[in-house]
C-alpha atoms as a PDB file:
ATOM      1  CA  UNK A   1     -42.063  21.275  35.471  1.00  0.00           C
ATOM      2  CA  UNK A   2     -43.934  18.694  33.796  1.00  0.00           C
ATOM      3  CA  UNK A   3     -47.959  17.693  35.172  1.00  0.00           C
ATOM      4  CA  UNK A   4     -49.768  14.912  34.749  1.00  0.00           C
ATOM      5  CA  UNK A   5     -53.389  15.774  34.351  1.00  0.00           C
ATOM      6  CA  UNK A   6     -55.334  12.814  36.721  1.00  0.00           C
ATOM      7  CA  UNK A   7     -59.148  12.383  36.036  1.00  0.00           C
ATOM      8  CA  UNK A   8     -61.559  13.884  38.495  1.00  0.00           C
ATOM      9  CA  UNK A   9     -62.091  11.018  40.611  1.00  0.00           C
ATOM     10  CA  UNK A  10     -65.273  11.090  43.346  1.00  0.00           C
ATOM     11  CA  UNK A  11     -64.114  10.362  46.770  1.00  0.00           C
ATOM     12  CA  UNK A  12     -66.075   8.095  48.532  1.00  0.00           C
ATOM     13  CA  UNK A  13     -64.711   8.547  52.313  1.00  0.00           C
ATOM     14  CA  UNK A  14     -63.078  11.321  53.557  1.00  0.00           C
ATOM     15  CA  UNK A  15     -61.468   9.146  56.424  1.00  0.00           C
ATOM     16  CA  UNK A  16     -63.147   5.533  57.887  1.00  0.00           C
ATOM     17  CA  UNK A  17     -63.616   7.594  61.160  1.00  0.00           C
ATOM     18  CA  UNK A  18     -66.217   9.921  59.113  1.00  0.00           C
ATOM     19  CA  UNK A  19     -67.591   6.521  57.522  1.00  0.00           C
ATOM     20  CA  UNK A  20     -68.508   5.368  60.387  1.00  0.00           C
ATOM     21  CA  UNK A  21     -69.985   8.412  61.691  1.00  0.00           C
ATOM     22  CA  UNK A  22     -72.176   8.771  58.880  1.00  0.00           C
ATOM     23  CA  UNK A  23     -73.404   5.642  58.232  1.00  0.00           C
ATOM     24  CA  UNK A  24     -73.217   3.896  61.477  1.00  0.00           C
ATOM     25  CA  UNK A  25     -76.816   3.125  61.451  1.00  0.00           C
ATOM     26  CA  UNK A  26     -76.311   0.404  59.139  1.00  0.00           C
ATOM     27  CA  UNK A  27     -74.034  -1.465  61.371  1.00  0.00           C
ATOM     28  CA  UNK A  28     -75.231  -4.610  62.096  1.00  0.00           C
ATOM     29  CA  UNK A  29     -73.388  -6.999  65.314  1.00  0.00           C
ATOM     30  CA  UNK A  30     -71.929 -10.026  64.044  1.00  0.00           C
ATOM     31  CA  UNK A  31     -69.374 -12.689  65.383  1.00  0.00           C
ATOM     32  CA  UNK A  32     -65.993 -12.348  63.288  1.00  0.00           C
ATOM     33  CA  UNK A  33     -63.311 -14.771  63.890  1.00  0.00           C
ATOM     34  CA  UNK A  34     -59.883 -13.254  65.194  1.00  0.00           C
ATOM     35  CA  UNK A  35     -57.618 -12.002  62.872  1.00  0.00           C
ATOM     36  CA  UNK A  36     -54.083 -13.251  62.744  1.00  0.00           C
ATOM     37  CA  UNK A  37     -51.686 -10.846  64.000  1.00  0.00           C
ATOM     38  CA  UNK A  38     -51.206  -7.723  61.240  1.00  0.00           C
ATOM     39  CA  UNK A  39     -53.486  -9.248  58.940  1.00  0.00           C
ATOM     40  CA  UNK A  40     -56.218  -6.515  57.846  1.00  0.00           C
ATOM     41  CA  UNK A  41     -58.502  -9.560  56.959  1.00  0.00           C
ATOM     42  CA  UNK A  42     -61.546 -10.488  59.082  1.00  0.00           C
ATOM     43  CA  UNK A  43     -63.932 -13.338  58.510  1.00  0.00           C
ATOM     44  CA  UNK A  44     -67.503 -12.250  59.246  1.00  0.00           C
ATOM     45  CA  UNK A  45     -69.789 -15.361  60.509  1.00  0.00           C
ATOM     46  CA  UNK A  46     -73.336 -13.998  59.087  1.00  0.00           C
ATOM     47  CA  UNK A  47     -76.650 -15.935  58.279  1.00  0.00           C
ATOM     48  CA  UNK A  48     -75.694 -15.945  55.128  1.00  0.00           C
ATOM     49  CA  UNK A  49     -72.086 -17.385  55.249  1.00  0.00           C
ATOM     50  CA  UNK A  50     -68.996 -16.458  56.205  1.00  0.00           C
ATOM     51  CA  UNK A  51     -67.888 -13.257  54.122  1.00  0.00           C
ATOM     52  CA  UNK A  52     -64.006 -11.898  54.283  1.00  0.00           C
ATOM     53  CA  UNK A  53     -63.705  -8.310  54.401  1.00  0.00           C
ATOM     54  CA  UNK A  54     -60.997  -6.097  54.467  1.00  0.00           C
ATOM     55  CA  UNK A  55     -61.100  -4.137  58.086  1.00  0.00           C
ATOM     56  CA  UNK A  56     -60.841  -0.232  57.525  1.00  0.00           C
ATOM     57  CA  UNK A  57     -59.645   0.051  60.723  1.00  0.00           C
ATOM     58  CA  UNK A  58     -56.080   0.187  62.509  1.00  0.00           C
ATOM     59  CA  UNK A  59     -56.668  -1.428  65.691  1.00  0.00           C
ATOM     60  CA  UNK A  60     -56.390  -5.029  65.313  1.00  0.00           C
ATOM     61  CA  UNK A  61     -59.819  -7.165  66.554  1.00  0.00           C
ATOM     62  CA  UNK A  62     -59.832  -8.990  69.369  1.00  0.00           C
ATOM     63  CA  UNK A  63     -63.388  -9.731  70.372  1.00  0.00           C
ATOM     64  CA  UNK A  64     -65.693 -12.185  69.416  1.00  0.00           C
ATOM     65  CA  UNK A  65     -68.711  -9.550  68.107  1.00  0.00           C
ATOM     66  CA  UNK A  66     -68.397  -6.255  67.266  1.00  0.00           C
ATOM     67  CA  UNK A  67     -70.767  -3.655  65.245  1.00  0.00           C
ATOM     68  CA  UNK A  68     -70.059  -3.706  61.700  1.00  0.00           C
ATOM     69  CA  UNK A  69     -70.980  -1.371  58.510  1.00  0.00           C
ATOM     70  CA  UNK A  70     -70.086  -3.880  55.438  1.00  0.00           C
ATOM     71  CA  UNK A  71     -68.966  -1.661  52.371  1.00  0.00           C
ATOM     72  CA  UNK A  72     -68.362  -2.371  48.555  1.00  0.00           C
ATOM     73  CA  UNK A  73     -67.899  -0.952  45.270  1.00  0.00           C
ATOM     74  CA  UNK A  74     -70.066  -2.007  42.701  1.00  0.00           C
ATOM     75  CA  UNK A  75     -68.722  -2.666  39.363  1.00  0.00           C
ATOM     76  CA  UNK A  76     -71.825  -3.545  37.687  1.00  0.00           C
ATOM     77  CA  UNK A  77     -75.508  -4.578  38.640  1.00  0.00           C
ATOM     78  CA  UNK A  78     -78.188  -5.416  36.840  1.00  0.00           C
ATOM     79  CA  UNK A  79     -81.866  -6.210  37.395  1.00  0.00           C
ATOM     80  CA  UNK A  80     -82.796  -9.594  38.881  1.00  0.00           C
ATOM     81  CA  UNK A  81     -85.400 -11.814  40.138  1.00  0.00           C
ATOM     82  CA  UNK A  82     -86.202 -11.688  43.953  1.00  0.00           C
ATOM     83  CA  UNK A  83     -84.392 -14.120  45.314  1.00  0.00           C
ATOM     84  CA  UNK A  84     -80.944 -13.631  47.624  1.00  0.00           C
ATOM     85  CA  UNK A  85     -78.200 -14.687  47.616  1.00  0.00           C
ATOM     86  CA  UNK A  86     -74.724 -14.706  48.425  1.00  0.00           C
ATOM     87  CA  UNK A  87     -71.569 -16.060  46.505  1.00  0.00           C
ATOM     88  CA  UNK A  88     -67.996 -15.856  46.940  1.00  0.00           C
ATOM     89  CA  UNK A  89     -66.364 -15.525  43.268  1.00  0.00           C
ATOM     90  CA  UNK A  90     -62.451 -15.376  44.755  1.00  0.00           C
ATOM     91  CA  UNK A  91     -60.221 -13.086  45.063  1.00  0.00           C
ATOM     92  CA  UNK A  92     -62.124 -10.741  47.594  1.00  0.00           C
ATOM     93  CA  UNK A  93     -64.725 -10.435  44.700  1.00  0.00           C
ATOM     94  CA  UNK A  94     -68.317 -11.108  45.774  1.00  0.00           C
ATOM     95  CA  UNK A  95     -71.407 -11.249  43.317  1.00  0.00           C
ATOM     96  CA  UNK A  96     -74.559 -10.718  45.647  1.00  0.00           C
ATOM     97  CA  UNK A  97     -78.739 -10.537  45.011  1.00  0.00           C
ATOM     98  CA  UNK A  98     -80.715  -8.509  47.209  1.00  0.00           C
ATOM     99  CA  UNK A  99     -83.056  -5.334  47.254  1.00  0.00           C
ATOM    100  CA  UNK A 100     -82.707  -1.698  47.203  1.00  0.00           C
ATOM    101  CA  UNK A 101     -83.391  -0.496  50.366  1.00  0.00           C
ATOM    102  CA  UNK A 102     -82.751   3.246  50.009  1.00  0.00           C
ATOM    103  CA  UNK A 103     -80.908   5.776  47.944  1.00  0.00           C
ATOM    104  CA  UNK A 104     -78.393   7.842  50.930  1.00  0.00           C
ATOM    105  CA  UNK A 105     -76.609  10.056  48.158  1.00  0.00           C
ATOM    106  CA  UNK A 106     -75.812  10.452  44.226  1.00  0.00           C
ATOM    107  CA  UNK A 107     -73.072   7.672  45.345  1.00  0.00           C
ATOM    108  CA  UNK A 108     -74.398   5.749  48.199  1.00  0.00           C
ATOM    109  CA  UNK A 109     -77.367   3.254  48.260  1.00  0.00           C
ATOM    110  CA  UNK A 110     -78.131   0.530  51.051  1.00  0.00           C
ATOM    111  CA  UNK A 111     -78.552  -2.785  49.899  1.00  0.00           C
ATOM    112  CA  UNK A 112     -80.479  -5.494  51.803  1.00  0.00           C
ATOM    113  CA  UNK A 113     -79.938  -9.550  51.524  1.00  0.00           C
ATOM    114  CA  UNK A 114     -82.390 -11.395  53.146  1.00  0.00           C
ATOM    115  CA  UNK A 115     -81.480 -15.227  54.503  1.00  0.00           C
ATOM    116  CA  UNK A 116     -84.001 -17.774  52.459  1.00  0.00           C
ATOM    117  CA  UNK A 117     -85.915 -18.494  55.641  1.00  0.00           C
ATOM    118  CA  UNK A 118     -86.818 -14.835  56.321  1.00  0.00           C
ATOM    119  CA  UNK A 119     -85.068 -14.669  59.634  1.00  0.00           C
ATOM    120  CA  UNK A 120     -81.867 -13.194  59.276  1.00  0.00           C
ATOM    121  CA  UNK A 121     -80.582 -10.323  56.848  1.00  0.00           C
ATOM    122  CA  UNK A 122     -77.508  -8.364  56.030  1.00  0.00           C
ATOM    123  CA  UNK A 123     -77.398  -4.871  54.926  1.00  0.00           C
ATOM    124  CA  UNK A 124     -74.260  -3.290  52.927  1.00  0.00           C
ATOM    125  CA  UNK A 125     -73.492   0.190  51.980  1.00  0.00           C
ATOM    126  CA  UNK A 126     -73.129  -0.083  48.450  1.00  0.00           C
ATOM    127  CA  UNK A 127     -71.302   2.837  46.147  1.00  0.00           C
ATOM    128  CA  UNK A 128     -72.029   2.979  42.508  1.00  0.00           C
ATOM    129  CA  UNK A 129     -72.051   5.454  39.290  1.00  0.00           C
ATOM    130  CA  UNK A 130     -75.407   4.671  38.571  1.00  0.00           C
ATOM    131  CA  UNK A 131     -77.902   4.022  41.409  1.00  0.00           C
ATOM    132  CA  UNK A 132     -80.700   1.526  40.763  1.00  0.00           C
ATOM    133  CA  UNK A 133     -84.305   2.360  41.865  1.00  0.00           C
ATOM    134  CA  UNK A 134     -85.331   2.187  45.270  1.00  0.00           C
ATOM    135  CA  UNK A 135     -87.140  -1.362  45.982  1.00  0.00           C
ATOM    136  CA  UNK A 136     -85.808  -3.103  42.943  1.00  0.00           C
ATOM    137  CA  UNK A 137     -83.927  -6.543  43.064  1.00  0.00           C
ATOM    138  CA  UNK A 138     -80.440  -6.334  41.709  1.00  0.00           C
ATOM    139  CA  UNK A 139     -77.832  -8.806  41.236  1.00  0.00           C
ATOM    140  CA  UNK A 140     -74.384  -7.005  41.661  1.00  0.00           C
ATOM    141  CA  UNK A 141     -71.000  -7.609  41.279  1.00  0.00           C
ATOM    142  CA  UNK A 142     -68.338  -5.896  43.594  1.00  0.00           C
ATOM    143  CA  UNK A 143     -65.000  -4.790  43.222  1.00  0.00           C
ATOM    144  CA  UNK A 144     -62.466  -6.384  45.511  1.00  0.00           C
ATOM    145  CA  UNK A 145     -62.235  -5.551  48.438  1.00  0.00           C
ATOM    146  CA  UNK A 146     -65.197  -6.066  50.843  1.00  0.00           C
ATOM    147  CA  UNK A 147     -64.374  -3.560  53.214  1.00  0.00           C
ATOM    148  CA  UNK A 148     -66.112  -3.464  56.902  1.00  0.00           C
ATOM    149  CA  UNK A 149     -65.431  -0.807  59.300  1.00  0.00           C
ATOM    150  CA  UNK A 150     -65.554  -0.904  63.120  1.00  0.00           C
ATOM    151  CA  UNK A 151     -66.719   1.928  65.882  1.00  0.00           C
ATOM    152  CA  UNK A 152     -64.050   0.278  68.695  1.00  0.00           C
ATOM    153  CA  UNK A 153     -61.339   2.036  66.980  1.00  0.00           C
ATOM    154  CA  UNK A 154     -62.977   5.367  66.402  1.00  0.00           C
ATOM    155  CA  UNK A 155     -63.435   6.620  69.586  1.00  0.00           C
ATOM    156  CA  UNK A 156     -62.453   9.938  70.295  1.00  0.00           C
END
């Protein structure tokens, strides 16, 4: 019998019910626009614009707000000036400035992106190979896709 030898790769979720549980107090309430019928696609109306995430969960949305943790994989960050911001690059890619608002694991930091009038923010639980520092501005660049997941679905 032949084996193909796989690099070790970290997992990041053991199941989006557990995701939820742990990091459900980062879930922020926005208004998300219905999705059409078996798409896994939501459109997220924040401060900030809208952002299109992939939803992590199996029950389709119906509502018109719901709690929602917004997840990404970073591909690459780097250090940048303080000052947000939010851009779509295509593709389910988004590059985004913010700050480091605390380090949850080796893996896991929360990321915060404050609106340019100060009265709105959105807060994403970012996983990357190398954390940045605690309080620093970074610029990053995640891998498609955005993911968000839901508690509606993960009742028990």
């Amino acid at each position: 019998m032949n084996s193909v030898i796989r690099p070790n790769r970290t997992v990041l979720e053991e199941s989006p019910e557990y995701f939820w549980e742990r990091f459900s107090q980062y879930a922020q309430t926005w208004p998300v626009s219905p999705e059409p019928l078996g798409s896994p696609l939501l459109e997220v109306l924040t401060p900030l614009g809208p952002l299109f995430a992939f939803d992590r969960s199996l029950v389709p949305f119906s509502g018109n707000e719901t709690p929602l943790i917004f997840h990404g994989q970073v591909d690459r960050w780097e250090i940048a000036q303080n000052a947000a911001s939010v851009q779509h690059l295509g593709g389910g890619r988004y590059q985004m400035t913010g700050q480091v608002e605390a380090l949850l694991d080796a893996l896991f930091f929360v990321f915060h992106v404050q609106s340019s009038s100060g009265d709105a923010s959105l807060r994403l639980v970012l996983s990357a190979q190398n954390l940045p520092t605690p309080g620093s501005w970074v610029t990053v660049e995640l891998l498609p896709p955005l993911m968000v997941f839901r508690p509606d679905s993960y009742s028990r």
